[in-house]
PDB file of N, CA and C in Angstrom:
ATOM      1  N   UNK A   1      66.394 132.634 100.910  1.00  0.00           N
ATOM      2  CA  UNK A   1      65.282 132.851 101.808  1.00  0.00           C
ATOM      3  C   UNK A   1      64.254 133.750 101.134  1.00  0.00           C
ATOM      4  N   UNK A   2      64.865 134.884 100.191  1.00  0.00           N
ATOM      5  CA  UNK A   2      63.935 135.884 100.033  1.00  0.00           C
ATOM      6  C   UNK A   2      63.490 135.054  98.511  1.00  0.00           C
ATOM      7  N   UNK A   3      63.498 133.712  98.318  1.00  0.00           N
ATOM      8  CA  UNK A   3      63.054 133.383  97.134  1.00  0.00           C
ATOM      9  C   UNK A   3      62.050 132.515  97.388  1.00  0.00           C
ATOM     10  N   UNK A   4      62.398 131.436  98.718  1.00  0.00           N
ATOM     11  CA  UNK A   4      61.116 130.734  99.037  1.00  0.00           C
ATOM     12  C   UNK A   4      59.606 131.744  99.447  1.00  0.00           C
ATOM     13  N   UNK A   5      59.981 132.714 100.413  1.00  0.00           N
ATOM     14  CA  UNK A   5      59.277 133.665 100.935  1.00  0.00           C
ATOM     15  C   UNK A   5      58.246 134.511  99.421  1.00  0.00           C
ATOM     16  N   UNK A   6      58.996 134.777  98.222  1.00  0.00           N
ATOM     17  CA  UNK A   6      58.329 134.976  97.204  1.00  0.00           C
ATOM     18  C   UNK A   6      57.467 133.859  96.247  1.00  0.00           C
ATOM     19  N   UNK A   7      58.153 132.758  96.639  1.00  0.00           N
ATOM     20  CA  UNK A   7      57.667 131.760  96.183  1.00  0.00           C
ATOM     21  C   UNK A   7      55.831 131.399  96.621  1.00  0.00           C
ATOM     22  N   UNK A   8      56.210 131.996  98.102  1.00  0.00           N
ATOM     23  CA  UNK A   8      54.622 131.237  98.862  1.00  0.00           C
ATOM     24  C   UNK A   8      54.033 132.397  99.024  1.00  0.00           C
ATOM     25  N   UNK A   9      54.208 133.835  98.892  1.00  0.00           N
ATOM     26  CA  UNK A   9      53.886 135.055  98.807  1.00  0.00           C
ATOM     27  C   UNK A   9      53.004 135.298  96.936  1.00  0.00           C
ATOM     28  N   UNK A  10      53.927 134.861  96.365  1.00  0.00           N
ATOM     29  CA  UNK A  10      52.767 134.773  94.939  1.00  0.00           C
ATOM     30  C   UNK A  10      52.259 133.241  94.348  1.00  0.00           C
ATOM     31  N   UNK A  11      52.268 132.771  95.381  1.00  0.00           N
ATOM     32  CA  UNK A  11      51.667 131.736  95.075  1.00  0.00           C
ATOM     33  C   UNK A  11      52.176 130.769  94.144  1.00  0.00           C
ATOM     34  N   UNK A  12      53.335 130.770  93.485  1.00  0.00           N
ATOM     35  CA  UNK A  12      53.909 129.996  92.450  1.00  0.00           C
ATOM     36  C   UNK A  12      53.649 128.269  92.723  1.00  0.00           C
ATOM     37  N   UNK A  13      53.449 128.113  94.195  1.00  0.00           N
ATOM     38  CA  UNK A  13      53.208 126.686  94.333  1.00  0.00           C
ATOM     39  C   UNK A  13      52.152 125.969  93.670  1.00  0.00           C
ATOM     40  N   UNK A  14      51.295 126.594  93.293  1.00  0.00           N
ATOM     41  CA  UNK A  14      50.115 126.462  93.013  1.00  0.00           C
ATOM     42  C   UNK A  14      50.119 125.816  91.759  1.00  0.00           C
ATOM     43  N   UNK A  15      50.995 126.016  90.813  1.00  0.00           N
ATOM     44  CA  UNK A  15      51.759 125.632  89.484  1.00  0.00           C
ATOM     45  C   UNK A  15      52.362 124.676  89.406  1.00  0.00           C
ATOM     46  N   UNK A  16      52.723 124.203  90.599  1.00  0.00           N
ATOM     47  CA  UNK A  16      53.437 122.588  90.121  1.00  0.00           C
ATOM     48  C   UNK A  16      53.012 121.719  90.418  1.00  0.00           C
ATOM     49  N   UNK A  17      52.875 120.930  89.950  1.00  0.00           N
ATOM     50  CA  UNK A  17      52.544 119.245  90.124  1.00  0.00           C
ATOM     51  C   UNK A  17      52.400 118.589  91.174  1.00  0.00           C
ATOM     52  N   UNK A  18      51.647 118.282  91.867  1.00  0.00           N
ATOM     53  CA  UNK A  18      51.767 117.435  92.765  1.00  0.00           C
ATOM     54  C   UNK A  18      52.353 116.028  92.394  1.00  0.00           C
ATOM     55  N   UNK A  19      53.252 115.484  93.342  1.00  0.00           N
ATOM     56  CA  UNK A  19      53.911 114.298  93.521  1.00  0.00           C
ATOM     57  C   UNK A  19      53.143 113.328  93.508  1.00  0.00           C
ATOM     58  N   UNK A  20      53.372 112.747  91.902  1.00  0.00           N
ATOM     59  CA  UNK A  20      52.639 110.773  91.579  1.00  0.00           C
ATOM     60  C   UNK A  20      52.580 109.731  92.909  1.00  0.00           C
ATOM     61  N   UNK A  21      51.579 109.252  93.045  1.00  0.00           N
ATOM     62  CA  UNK A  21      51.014 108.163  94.616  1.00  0.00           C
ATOM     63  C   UNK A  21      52.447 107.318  94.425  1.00  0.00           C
ATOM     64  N   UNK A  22      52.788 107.137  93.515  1.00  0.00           N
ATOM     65  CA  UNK A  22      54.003 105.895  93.125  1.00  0.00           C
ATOM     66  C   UNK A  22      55.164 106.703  93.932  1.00  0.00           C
ATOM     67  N   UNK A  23      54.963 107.982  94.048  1.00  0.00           N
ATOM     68  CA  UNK A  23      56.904 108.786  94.448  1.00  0.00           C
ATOM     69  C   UNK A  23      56.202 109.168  96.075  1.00  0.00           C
ATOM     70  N   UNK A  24      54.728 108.989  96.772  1.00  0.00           N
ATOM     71  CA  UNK A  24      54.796 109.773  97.742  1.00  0.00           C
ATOM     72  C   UNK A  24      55.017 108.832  99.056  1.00  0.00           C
ATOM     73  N   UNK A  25      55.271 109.584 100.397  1.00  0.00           N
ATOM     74  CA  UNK A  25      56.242 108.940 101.183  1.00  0.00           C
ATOM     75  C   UNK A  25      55.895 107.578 101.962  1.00  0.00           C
ATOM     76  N   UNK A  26      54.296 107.306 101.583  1.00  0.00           N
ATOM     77  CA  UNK A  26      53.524 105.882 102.518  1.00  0.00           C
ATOM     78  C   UNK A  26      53.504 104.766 101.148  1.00  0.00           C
ATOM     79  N   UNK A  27      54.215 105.713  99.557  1.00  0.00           N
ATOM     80  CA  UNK A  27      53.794 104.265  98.989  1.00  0.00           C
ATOM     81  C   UNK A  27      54.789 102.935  98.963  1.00  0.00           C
ATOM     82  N   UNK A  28      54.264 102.277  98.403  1.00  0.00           N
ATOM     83  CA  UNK A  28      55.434 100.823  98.360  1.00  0.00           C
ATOM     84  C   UNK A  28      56.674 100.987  97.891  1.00  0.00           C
ATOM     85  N   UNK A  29      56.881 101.927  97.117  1.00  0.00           N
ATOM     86  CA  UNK A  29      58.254 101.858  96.181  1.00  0.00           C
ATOM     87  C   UNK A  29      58.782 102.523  97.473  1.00  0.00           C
ATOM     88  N   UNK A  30      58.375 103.523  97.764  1.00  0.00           N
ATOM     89  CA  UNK A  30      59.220 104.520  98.624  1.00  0.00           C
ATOM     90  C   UNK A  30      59.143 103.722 100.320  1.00  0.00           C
ATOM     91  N   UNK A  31      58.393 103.156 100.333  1.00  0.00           N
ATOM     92  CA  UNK A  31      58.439 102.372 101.860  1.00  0.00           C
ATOM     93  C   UNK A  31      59.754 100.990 101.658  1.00  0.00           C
ATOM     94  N   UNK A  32      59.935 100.432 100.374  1.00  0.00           N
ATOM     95  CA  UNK A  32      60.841  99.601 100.089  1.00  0.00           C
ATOM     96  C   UNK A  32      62.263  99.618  99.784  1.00  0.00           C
ATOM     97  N   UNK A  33      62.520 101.206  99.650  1.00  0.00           N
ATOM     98  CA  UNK A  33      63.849 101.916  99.485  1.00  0.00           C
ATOM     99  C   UNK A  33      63.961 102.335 100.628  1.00  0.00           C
ATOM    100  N   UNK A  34      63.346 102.884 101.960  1.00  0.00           N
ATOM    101  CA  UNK A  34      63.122 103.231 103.109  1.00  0.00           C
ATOM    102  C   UNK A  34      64.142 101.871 103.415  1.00  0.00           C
ATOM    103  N   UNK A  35      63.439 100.437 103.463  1.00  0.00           N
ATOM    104  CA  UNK A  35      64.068  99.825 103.648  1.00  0.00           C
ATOM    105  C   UNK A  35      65.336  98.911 102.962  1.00  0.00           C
ATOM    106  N   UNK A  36      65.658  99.404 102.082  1.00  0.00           N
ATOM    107  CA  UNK A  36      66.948  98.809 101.950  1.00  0.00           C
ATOM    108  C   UNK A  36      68.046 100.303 101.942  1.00  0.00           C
ATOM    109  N   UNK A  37      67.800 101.377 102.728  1.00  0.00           N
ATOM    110  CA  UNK A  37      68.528 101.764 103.128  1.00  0.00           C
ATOM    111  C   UNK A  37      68.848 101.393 104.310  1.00  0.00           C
ATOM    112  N   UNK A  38      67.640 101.505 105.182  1.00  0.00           N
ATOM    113  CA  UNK A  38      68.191 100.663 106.430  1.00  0.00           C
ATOM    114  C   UNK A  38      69.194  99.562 106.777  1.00  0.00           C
ATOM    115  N   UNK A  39      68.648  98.728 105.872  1.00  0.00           N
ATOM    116  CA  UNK A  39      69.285  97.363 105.564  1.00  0.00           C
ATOM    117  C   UNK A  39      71.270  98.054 105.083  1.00  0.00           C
ATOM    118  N   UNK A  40      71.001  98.655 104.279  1.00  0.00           N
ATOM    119  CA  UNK A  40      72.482  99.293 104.310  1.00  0.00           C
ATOM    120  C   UNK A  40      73.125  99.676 105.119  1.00  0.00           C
ATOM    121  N   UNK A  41      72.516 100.884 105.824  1.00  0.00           N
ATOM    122  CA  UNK A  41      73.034 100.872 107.453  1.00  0.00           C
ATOM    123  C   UNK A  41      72.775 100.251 108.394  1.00  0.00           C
ATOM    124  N   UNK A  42      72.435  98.771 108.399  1.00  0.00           N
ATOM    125  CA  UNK A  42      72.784  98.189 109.426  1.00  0.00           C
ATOM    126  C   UNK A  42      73.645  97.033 109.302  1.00  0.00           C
ATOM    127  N   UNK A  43      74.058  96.584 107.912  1.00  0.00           N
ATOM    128  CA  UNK A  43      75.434  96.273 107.190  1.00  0.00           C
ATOM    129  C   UNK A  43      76.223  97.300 107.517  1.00  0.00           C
ATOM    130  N   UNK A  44      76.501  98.848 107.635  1.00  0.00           N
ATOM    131  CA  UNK A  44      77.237  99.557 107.330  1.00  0.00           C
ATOM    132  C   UNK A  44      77.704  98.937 109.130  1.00  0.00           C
ATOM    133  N   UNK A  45      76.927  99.547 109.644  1.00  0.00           N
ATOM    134  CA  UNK A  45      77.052  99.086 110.981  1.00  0.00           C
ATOM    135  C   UNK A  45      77.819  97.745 111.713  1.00  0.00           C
ATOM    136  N   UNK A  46      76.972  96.546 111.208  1.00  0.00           N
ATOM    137  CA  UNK A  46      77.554  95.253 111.207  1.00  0.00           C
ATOM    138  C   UNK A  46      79.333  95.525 110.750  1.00  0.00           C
ATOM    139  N   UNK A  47      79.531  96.100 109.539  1.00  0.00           N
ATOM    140  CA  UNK A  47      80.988  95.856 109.319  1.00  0.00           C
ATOM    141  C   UNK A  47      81.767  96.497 109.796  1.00  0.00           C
ATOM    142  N   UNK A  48      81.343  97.971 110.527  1.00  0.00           N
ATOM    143  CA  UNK A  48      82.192  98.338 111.438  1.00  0.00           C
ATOM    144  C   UNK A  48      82.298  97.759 113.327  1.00  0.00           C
ATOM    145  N   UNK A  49      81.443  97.684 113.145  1.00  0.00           N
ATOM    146  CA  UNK A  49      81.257  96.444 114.656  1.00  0.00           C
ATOM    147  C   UNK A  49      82.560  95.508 114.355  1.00  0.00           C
ATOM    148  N   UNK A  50      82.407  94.748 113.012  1.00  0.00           N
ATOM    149  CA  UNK A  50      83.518  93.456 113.288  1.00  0.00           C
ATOM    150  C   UNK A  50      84.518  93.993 112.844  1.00  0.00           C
ATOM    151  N   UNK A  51      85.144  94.993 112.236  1.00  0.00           N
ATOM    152  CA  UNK A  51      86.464  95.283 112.230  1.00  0.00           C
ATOM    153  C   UNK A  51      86.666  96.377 113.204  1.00  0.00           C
ATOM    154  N   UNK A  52      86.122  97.172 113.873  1.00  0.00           N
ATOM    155  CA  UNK A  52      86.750  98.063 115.067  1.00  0.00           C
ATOM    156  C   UNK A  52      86.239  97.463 116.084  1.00  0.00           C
ATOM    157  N   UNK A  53      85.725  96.513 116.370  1.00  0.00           N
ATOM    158  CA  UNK A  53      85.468  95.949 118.037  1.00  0.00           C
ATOM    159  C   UNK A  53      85.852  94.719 118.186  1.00  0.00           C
ATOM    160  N   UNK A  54      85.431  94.454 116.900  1.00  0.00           N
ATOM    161  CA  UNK A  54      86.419  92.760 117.223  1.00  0.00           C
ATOM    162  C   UNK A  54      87.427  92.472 116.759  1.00  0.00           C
ATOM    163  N   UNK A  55      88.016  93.412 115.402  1.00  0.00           N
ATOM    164  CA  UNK A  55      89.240  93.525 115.063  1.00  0.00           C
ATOM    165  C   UNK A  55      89.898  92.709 114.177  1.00  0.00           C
ATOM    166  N   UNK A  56      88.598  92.327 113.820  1.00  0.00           N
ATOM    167  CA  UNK A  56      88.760  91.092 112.355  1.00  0.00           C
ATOM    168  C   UNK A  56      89.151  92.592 110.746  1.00  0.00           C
ATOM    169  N   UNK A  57      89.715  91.756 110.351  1.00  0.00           N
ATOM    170  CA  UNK A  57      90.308  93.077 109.255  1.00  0.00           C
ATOM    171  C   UNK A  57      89.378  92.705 108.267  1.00  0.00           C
ATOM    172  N   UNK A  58      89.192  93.900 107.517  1.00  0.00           N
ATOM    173  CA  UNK A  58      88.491  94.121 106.589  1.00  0.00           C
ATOM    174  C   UNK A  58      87.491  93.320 105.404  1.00  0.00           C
ATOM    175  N   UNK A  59      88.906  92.812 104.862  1.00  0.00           N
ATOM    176  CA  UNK A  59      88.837  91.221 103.910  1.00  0.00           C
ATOM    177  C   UNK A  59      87.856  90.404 104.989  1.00  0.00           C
ATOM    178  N   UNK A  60      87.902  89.960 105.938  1.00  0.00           N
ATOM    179  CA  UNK A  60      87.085  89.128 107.401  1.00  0.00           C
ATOM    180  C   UNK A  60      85.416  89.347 107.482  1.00  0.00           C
ATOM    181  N   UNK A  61      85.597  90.762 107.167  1.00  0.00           N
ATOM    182  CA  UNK A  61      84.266  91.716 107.283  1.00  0.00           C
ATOM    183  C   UNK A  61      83.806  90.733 106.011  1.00  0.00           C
ATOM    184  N   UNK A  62      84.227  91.479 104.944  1.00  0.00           N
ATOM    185  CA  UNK A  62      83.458  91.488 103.644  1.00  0.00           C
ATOM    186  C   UNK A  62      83.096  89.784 103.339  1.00  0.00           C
ATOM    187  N   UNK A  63      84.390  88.771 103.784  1.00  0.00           N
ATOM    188  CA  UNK A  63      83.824  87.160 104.013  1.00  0.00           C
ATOM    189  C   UNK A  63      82.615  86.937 104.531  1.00  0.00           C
ATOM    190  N   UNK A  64      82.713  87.295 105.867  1.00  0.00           N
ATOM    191  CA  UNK A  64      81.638  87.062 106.874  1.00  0.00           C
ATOM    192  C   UNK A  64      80.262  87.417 106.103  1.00  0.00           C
ATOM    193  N   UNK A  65      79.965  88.736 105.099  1.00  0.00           N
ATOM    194  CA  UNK A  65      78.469  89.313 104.860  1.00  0.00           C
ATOM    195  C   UNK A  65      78.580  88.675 103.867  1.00  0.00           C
ATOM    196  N   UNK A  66      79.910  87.654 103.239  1.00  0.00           N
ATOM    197  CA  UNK A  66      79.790  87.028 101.598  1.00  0.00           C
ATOM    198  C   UNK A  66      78.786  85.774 101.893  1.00  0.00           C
ATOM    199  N   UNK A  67      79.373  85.233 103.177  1.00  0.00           N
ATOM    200  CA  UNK A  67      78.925  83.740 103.658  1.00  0.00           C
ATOM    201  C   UNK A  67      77.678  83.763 104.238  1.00  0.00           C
ATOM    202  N   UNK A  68      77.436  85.026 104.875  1.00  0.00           N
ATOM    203  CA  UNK A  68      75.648  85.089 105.063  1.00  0.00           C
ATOM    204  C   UNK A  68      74.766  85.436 104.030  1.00  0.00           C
ATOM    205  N   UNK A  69      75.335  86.023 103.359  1.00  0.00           N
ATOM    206  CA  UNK A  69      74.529  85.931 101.670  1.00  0.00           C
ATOM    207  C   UNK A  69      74.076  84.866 101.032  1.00  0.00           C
ATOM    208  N   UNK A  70      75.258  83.990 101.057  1.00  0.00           N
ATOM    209  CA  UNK A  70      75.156  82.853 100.557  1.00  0.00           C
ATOM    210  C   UNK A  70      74.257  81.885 100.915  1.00  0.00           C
ATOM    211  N   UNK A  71      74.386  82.269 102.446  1.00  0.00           N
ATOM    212  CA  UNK A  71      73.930  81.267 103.425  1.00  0.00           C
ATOM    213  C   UNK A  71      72.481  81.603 103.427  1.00  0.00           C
ATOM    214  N   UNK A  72      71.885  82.917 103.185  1.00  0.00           N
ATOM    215  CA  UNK A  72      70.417  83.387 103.612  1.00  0.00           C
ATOM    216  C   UNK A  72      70.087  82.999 102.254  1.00  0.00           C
ATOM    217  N   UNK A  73      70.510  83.187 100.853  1.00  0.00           N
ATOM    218  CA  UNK A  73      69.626  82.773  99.416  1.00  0.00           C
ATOM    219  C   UNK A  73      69.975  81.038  99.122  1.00  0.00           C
ATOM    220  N   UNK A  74      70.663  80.625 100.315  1.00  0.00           N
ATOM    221  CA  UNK A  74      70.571  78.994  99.966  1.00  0.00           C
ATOM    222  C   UNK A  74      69.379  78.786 101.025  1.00  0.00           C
ATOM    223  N   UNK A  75      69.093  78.964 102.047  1.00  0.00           N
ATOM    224  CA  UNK A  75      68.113  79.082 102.647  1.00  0.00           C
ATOM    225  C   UNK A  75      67.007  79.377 102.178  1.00  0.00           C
ATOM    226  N   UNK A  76      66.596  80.707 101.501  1.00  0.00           N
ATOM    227  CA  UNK A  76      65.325  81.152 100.612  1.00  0.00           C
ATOM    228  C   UNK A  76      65.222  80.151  99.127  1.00  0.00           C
ATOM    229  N   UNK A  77      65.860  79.715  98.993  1.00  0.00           N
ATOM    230  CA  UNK A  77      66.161  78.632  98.007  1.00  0.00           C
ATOM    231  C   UNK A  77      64.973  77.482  97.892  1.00  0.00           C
ATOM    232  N   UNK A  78      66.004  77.047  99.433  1.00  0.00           N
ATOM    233  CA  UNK A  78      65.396  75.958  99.804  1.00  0.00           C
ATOM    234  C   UNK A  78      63.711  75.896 100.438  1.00  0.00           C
ATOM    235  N   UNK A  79      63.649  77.040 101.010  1.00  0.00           N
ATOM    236  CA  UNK A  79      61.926  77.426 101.098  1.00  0.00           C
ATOM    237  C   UNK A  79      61.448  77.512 100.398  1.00  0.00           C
ATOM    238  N   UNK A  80      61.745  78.130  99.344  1.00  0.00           N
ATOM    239  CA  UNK A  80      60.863  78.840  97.753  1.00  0.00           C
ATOM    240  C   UNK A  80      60.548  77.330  97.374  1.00  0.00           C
ATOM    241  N   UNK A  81      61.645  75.794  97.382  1.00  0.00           N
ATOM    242  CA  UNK A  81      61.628  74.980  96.680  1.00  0.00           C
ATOM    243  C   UNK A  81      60.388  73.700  97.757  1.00  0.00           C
ATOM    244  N   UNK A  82      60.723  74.273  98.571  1.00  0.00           N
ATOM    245  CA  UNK A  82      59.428  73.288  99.783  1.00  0.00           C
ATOM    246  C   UNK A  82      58.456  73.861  99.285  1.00  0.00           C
ATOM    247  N   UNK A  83      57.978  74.651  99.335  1.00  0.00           N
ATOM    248  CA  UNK A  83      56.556  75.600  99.212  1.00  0.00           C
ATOM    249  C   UNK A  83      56.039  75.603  97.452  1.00  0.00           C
ATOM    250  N   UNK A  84      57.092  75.440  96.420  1.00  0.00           N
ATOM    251  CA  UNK A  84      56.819  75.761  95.615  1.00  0.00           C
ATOM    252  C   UNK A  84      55.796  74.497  95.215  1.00  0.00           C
ATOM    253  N   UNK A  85      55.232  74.238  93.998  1.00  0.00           N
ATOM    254  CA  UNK A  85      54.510  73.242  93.414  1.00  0.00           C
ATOM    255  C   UNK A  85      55.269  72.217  92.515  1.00  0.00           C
ATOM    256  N   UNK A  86      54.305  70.982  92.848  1.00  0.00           N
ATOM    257  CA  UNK A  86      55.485  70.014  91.843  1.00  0.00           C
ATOM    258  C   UNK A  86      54.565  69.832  90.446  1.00  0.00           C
TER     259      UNK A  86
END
């Protein structure tokens, strides 16, 4: 405490760097890790939902998010390949 308090008391802030547009908290990189944490916890979520509420075991879990993987980049696949150019 008595180090931040000296810190903003002599001004030492004044000396460092401000944080690159690329690292600060509205830009894209950092709005896109924002979201694939989310995306993590709501997998984290999803897999405890199906093994403590529905009681599918573990191995069940990790099938189930294998086969929607599969299932969502055969899907983006198949869009990328409609849309794309011949």
């Amino acid at each position: 405490k008595a180090a931040f308090i000296n810190f903003i008391s002599d001004e030492e802030w004044k000396s460092i760097e401000p944080v690159s547009s690329w690292f600060g908290p509205s830009s894209f990189l950092m709005s896109s890790m924002s979201a694939l944490f989310k995306l993590s916890m709501w997998i984290r979520h999803g897999h405890g939902y199906l093994t403590e509420n529905l009681g599918i075991p573990v191995w069940g879990s990790y099938a189930v998010f294998g086969f929607a993987t599969l299932f969502l980049g055969m899907v983006l696949g198949l869009v990328s390949e409609a849309l794309g150019t011949d």
